[in-house]
C-alpha atoms as a PDB file:
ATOM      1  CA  UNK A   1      30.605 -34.941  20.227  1.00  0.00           C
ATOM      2  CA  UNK A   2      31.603 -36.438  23.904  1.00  0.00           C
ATOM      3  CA  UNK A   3      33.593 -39.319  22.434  1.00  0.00           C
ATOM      4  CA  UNK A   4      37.457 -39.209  22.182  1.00  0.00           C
ATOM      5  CA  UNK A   5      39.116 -38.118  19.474  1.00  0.00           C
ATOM      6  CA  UNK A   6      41.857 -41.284  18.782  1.00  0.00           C
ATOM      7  CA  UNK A   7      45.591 -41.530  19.550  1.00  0.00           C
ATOM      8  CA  UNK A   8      45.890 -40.641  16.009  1.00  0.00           C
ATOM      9  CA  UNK A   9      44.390 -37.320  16.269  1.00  0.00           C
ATOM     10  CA  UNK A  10      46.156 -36.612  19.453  1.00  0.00           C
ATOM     11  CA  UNK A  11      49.455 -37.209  17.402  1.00  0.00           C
ATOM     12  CA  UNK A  12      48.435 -34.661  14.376  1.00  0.00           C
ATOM     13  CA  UNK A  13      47.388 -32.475  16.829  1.00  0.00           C
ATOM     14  CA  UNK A  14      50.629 -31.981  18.351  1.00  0.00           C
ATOM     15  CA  UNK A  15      52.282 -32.342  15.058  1.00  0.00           C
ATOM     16  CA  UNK A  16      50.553 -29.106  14.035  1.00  0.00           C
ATOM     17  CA  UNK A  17      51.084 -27.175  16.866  1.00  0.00           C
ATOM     18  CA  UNK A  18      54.958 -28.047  16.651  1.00  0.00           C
ATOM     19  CA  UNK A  19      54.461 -26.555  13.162  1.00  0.00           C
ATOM     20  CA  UNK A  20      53.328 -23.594  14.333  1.00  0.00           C
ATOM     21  CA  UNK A  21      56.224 -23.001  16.454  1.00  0.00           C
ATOM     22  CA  UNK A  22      58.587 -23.733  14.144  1.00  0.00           C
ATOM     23  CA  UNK A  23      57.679 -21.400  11.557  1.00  0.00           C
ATOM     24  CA  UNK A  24      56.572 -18.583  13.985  1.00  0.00           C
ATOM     25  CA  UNK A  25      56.135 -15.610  12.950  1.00  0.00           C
ATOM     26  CA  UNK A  26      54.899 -16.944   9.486  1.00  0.00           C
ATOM     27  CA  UNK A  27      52.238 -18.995  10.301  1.00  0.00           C
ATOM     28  CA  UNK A  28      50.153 -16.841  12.024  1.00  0.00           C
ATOM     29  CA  UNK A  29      49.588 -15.620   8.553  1.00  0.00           C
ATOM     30  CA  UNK A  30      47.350 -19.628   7.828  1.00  0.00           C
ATOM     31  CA  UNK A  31      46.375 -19.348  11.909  1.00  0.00           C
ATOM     32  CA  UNK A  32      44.579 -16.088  12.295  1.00  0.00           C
ATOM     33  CA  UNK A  33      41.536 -15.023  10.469  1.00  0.00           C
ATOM     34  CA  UNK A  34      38.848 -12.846  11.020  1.00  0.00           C
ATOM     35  CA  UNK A  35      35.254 -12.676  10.712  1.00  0.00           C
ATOM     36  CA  UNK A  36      33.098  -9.702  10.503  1.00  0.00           C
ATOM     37  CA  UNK A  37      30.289  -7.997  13.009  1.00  0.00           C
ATOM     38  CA  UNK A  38      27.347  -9.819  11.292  1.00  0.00           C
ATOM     39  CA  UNK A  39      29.428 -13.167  10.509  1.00  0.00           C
ATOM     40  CA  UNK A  40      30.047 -16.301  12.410  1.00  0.00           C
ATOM     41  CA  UNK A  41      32.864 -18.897  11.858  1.00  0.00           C
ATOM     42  CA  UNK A  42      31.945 -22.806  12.824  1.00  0.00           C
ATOM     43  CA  UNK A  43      35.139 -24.675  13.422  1.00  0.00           C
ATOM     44  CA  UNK A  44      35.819 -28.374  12.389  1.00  0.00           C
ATOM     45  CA  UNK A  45      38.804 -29.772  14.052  1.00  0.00           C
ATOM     46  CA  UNK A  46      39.554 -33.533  11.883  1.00  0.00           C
ATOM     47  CA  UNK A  47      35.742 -33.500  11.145  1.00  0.00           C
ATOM     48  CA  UNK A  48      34.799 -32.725  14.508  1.00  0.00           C
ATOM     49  CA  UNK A  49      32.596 -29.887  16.072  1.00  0.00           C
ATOM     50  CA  UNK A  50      34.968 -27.285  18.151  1.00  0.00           C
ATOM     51  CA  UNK A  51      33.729 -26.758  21.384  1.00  0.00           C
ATOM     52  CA  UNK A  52      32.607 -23.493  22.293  1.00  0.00           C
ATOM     53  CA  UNK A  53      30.409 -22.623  19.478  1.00  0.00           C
ATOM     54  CA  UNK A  54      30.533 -20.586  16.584  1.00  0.00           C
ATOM     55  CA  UNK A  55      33.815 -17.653  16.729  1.00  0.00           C
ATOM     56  CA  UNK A  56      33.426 -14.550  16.048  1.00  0.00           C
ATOM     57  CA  UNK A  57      32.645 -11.413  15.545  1.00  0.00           C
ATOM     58  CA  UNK A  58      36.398 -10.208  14.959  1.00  0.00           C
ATOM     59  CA  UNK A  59      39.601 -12.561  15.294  1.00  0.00           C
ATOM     60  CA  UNK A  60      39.921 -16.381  15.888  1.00  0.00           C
ATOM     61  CA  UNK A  61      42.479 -18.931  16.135  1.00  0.00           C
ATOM     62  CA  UNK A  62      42.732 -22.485  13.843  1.00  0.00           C
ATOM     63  CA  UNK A  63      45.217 -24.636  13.523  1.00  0.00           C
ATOM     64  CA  UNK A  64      46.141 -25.283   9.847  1.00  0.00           C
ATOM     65  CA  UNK A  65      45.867 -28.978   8.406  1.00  0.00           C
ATOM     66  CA  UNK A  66      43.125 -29.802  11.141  1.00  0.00           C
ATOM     67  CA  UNK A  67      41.259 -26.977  11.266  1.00  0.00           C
ATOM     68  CA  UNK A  68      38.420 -25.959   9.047  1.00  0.00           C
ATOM     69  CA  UNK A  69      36.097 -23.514   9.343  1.00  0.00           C
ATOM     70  CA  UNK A  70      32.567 -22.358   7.431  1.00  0.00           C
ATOM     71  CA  UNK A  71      31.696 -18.616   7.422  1.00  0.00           C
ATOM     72  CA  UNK A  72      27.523 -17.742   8.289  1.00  0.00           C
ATOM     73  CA  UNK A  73      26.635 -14.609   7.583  1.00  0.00           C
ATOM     74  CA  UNK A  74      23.386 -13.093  10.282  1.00  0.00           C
ATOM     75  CA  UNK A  75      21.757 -11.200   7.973  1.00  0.00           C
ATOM     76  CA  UNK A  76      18.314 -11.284   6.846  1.00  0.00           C
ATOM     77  CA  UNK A  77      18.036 -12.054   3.803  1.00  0.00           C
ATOM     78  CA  UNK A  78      15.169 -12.606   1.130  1.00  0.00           C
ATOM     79  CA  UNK A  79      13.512 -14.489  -1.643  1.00  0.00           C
ATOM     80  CA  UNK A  80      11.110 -14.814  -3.750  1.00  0.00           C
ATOM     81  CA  UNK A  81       9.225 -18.087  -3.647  1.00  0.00           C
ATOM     82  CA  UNK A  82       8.536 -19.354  -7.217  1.00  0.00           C
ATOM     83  CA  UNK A  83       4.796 -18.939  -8.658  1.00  0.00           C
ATOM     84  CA  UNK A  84       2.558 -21.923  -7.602  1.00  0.00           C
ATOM     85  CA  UNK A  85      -0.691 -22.973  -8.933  1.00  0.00           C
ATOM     86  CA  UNK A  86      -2.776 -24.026  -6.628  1.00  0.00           C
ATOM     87  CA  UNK A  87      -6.304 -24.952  -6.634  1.00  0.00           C
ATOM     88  CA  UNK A  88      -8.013 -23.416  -4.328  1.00  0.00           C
ATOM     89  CA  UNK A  89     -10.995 -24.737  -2.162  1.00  0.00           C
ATOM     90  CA  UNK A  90     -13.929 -23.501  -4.386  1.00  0.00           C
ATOM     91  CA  UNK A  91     -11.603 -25.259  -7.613  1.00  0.00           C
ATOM     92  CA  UNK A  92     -10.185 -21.978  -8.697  1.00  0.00           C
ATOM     93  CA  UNK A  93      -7.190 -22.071 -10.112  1.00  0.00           C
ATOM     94  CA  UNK A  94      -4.467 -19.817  -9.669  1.00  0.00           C
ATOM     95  CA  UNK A  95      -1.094 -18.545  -9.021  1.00  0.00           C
ATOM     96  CA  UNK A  96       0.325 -16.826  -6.312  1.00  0.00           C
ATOM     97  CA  UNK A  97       3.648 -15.528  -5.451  1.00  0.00           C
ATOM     98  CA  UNK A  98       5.433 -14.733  -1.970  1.00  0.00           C
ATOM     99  CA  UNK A  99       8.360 -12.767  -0.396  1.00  0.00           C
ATOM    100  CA  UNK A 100      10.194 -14.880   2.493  1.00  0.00           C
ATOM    101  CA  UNK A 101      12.581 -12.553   4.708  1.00  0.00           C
ATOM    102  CA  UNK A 102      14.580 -14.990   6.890  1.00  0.00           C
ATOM    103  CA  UNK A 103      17.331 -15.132   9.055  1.00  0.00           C
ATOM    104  CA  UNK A 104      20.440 -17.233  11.091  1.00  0.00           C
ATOM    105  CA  UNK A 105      19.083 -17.662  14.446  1.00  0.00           C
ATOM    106  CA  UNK A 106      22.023 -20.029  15.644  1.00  0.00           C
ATOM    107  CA  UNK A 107      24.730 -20.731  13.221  1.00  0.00           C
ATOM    108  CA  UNK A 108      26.009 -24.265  14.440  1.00  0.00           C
ATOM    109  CA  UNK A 109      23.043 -25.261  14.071  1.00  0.00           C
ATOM    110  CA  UNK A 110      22.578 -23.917  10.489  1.00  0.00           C
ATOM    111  CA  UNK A 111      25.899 -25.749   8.995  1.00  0.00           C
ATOM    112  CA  UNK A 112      25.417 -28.625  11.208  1.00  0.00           C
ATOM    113  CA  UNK A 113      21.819 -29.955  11.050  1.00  0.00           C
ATOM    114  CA  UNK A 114      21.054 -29.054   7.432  1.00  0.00           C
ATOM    115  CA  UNK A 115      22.704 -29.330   4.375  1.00  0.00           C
ATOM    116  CA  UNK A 116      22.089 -25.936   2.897  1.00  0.00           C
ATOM    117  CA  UNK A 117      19.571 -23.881   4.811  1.00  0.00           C
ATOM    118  CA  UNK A 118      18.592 -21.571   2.594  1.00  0.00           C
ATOM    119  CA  UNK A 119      17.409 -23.995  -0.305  1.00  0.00           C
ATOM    120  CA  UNK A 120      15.626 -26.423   2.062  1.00  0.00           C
ATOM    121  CA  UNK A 121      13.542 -23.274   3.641  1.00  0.00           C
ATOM    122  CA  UNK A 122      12.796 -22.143   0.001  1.00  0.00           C
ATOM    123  CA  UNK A 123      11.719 -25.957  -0.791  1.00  0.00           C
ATOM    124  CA  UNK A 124       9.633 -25.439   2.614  1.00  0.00           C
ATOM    125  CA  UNK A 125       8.277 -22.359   1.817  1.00  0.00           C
ATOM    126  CA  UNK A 126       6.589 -23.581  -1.232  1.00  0.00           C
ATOM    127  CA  UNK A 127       5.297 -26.590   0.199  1.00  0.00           C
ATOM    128  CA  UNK A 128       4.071 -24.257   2.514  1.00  0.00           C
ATOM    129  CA  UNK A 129       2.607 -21.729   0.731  1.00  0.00           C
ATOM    130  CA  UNK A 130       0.086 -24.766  -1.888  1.00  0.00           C
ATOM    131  CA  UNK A 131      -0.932 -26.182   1.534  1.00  0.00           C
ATOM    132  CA  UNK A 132      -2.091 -23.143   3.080  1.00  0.00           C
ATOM    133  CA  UNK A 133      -3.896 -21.989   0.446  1.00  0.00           C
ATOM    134  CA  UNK A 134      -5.386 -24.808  -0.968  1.00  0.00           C
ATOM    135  CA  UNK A 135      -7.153 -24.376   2.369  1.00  0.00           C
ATOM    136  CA  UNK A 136      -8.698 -21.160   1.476  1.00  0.00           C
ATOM    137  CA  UNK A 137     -11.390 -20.354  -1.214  1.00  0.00           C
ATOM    138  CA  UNK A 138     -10.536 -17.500  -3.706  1.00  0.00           C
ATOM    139  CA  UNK A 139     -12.211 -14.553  -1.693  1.00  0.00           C
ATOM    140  CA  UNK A 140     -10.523 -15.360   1.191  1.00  0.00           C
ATOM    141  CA  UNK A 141      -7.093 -15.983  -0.714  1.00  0.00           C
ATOM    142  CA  UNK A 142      -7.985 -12.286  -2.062  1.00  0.00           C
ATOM    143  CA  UNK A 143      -8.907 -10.287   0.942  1.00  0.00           C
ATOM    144  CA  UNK A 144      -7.120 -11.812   3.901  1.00  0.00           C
ATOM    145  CA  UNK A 145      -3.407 -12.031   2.779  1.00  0.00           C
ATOM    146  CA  UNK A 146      -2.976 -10.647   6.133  1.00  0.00           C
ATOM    147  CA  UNK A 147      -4.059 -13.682   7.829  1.00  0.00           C
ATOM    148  CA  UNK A 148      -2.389 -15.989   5.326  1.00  0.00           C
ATOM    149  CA  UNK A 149       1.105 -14.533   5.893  1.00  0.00           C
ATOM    150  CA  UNK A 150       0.790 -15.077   9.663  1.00  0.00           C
ATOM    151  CA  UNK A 151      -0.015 -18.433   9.239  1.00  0.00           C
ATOM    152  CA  UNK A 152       2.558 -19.514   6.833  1.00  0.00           C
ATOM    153  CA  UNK A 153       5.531 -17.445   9.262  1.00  0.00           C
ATOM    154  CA  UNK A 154       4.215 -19.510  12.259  1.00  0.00           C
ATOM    155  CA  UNK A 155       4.447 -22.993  10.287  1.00  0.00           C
ATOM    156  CA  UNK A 156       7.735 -22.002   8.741  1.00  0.00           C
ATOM    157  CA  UNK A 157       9.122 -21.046  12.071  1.00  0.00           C
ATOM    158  CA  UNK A 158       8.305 -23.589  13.764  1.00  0.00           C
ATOM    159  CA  UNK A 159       9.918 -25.978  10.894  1.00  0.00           C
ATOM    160  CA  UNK A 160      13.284 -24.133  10.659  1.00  0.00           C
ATOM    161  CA  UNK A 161      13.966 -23.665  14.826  1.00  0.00           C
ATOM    162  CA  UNK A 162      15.584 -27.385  14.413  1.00  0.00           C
ATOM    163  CA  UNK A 163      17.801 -25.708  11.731  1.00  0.00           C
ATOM    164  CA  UNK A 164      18.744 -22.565  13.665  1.00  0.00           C
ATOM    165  CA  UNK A 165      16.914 -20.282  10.845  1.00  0.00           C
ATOM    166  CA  UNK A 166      14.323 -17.654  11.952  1.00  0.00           C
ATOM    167  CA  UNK A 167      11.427 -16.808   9.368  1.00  0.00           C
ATOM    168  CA  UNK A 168      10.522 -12.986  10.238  1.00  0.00           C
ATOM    169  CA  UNK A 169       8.091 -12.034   7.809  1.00  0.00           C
ATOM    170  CA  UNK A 170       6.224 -13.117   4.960  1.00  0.00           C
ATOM    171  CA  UNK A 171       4.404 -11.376   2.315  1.00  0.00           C
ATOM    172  CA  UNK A 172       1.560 -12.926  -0.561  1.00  0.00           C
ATOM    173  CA  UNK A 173       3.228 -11.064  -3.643  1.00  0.00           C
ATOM    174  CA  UNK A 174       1.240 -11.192  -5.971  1.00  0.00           C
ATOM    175  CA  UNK A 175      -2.153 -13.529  -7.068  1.00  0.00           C
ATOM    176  CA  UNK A 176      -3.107 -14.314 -10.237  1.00  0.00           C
ATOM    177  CA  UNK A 177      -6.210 -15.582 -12.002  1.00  0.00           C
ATOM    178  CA  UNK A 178      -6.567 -17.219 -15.242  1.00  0.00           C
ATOM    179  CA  UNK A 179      -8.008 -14.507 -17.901  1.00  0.00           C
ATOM    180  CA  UNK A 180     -11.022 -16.491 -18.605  1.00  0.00           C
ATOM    181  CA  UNK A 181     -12.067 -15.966 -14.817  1.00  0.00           C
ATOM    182  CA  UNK A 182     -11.024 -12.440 -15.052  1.00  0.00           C
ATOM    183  CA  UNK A 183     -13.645 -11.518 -17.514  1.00  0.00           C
ATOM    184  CA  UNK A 184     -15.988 -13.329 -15.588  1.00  0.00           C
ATOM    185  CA  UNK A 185     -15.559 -11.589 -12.247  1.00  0.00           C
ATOM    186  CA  UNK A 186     -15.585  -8.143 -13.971  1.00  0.00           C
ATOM    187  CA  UNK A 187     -18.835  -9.008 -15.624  1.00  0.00           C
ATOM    188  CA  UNK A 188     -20.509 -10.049 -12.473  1.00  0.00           C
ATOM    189  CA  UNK A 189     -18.898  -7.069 -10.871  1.00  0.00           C
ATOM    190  CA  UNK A 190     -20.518  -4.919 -13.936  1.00  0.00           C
ATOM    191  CA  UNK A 191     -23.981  -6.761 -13.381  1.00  0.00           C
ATOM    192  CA  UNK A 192     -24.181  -6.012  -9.767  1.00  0.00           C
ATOM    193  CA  UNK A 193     -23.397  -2.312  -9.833  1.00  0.00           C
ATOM    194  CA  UNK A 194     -26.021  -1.813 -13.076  1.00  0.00           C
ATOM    195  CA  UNK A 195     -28.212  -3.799  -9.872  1.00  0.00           C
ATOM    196  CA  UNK A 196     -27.505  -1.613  -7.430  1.00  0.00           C
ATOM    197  CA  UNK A 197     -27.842   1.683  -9.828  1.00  0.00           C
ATOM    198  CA  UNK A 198     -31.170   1.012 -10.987  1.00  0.00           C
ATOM    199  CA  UNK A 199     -32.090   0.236  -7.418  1.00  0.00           C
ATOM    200  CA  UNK A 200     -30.828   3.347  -6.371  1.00  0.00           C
ATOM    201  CA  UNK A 201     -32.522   5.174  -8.975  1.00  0.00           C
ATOM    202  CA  UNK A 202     -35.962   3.388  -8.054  1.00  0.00           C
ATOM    203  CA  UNK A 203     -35.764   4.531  -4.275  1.00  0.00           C
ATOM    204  CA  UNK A 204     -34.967   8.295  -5.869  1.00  0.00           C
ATOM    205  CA  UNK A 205     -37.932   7.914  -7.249  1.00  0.00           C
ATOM    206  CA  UNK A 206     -39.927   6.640  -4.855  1.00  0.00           C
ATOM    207  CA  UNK A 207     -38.652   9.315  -2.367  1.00  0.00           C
ATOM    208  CA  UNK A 208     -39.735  11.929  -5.284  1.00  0.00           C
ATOM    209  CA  UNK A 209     -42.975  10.862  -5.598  1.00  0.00           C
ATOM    210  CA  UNK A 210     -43.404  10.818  -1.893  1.00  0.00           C
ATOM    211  CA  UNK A 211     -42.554  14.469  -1.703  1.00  0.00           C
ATOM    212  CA  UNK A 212     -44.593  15.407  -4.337  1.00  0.00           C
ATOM    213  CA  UNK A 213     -47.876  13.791  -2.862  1.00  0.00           C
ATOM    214  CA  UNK A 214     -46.632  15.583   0.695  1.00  0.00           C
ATOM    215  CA  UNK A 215     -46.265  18.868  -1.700  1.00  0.00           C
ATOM    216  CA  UNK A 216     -49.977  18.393  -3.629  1.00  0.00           C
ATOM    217  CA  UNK A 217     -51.451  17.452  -0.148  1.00  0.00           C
ATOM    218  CA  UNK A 218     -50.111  20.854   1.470  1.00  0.00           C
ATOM    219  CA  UNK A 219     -51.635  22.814  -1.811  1.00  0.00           C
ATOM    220  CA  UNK A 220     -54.688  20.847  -1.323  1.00  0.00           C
ATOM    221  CA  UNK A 221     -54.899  22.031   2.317  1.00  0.00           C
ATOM    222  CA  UNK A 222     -55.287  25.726   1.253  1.00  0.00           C
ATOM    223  CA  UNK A 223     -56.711  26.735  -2.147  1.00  0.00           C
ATOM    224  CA  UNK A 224     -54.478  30.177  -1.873  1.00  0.00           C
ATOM    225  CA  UNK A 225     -51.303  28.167  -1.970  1.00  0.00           C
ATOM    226  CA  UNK A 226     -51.992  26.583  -5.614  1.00  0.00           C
ATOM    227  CA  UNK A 227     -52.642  30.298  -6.892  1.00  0.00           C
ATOM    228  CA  UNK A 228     -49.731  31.451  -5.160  1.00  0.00           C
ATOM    229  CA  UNK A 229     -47.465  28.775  -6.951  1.00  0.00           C
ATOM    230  CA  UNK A 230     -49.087  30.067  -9.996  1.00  0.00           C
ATOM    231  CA  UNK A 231     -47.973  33.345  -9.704  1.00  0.00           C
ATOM    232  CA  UNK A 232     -44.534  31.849  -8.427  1.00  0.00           C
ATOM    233  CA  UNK A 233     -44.417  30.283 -11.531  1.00  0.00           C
ATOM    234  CA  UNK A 234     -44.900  33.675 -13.744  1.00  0.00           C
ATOM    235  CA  UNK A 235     -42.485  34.845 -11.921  1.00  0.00           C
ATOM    236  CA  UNK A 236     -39.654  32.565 -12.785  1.00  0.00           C
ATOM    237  CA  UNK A 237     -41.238  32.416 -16.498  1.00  0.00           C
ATOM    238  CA  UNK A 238     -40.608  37.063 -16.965  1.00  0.00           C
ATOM    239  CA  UNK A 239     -37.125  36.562 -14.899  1.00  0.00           C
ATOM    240  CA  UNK A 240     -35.706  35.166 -18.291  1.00  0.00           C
ATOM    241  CA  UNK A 241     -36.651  37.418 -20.254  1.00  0.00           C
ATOM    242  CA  UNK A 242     -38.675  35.154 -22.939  1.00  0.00           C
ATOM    243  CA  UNK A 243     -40.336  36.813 -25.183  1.00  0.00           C
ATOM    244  CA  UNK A 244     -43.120  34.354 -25.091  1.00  0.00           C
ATOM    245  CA  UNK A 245     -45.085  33.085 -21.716  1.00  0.00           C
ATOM    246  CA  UNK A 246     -47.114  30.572 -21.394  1.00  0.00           C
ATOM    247  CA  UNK A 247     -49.922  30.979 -19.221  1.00  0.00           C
ATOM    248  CA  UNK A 248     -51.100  27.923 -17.261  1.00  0.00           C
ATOM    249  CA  UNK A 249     -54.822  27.261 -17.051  1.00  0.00           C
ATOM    250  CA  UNK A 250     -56.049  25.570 -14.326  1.00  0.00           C
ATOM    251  CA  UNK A 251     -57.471  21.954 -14.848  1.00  0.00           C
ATOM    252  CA  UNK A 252     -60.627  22.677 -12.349  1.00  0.00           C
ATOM    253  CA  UNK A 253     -61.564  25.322 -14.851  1.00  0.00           C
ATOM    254  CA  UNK A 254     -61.606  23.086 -17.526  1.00  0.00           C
ATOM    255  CA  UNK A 255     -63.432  20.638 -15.677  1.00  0.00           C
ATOM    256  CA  UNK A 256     -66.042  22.752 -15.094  1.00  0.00           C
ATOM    257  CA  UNK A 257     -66.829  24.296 -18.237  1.00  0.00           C
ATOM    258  CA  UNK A 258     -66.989  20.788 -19.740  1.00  0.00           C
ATOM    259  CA  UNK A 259     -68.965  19.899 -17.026  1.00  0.00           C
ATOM    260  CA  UNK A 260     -71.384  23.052 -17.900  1.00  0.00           C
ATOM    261  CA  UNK A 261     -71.208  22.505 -21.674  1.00  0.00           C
ATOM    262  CA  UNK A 262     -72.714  18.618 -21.185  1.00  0.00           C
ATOM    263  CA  UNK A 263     -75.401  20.184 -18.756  1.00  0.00           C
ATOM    264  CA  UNK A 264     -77.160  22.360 -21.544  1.00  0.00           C
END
């Protein structure tokens, strides 16, 4: 703040630094502390911001009695956001679960425009996370978490830059469906491959028969070709050894002996 401390904190101010002498070399003991490479200290002096920004990494003066001072640690860090149910918008229910992976961007900030930072970005992430996907129907939810998780890092970033907190990644954890609709979507699933079997099956075939007509037509084209199937066929019959073989007749034999038979 730009407004002047008081006469009275002038006075304490002094009073403490007379302290200091006094008792030096023991009270660097309450003056010095130290912060480490992914920490930051924010310093209070009588309630007020210190100038300069967080301290740290390493070692930083205070002044006892006046002085406070909140440790923020850099790291990222991670949570799970509770399950929500959420309804989404074809009114299926479920429940879904996400990873948050956040981090202190600015750690004045952090300590002095929200309470705690890391509750009120959990809070927000939840929030978050129902409005998203109450947005989305259930294939959707389902196939593009991908797409999800960048949208709910770019609203959560944008909502946490006030409180010096970066949101890096998120991640959909897990979704759930009730059991009820689980049976249902692995009967339809069941129907529609039984579909697309026998449909398969049907073109097979229809792709057999059309080879076989292309086959009899080819026979039909030269009478030689039928009798050398025939013999073909003999030969596959004696090449396992069966004791018995069956000898085809043709059908145009038959035909015409029944055919002579009705003539007399």
């Amino acid at each position: 703040s730009t407004d002047s401390p008081g006469l009275c904190a002038f006075i304490l101010t002094i009073i403490s630094y007379l302290l200091i002498v006094a008792t030096f070399p023991f009270s660097l003991c309450l003056c010095i502390k130290v912060v480490q490479e992914y920490e930051r200290a924010v310093i209070f002096r009588l309630g007020r911001l210190l100038k300069g920004g967080a301290k740290g990494p390493g070692i930083f003066f205070v002044i006892p009695c006046i002085d406070s001072y909140r440790k923020v640690d850099l790291r990222t860090v991670s949570f799970d956001v509770p399950p929500q149910e959420i309804l989404s918008l074809d009114s299926v229910p479920v429940s879904v679960e996400a990873v948050i992976y956040l981090r202190v961007r600015d750690a004045t900030a952090a300590e002095t425009n929200v309470e705690d930072y890391s509750h009120s970005t959990r809070l927000l992430a939840a929030t978050t996370l129902r409005n998203v996907l109450g947005t989305r129907n259930l294939a959707e939810i389902l196939s593009e978490r991908e797409s999800i998780s960048a949208t709910m890092q770019s609203s959560l970033d944008d909502a946490t830059d006030p409180w010096g907190v970066k949101v890096e990644r998120v991640e959909i954890k897990d979704v759930r469906l009730p059991v009820q609709l689980q049976r249902a979507m692995a009967a339809e699933a069941e129907a529609a491959r039984e579909a697309r079997a026998k449909v398969i099956a049907a073109e097979g075939e229809q792709r057999a028969s059309r080879a076989l007509k292309e086959a009899a037509d080819v026979i039909n084209e030269s009478p030689a070709a039928l009798q050398l199937r025939y013999l073909q066929t003999l030969n596959a019959i004696s090449a396992e050894n069966n004791s018995t073989i069956i000898f085809p007749l043709p059908i145009d034999v038959l035909t015409h002996m029944i055919q002579k038979k009705d003539a007399e």
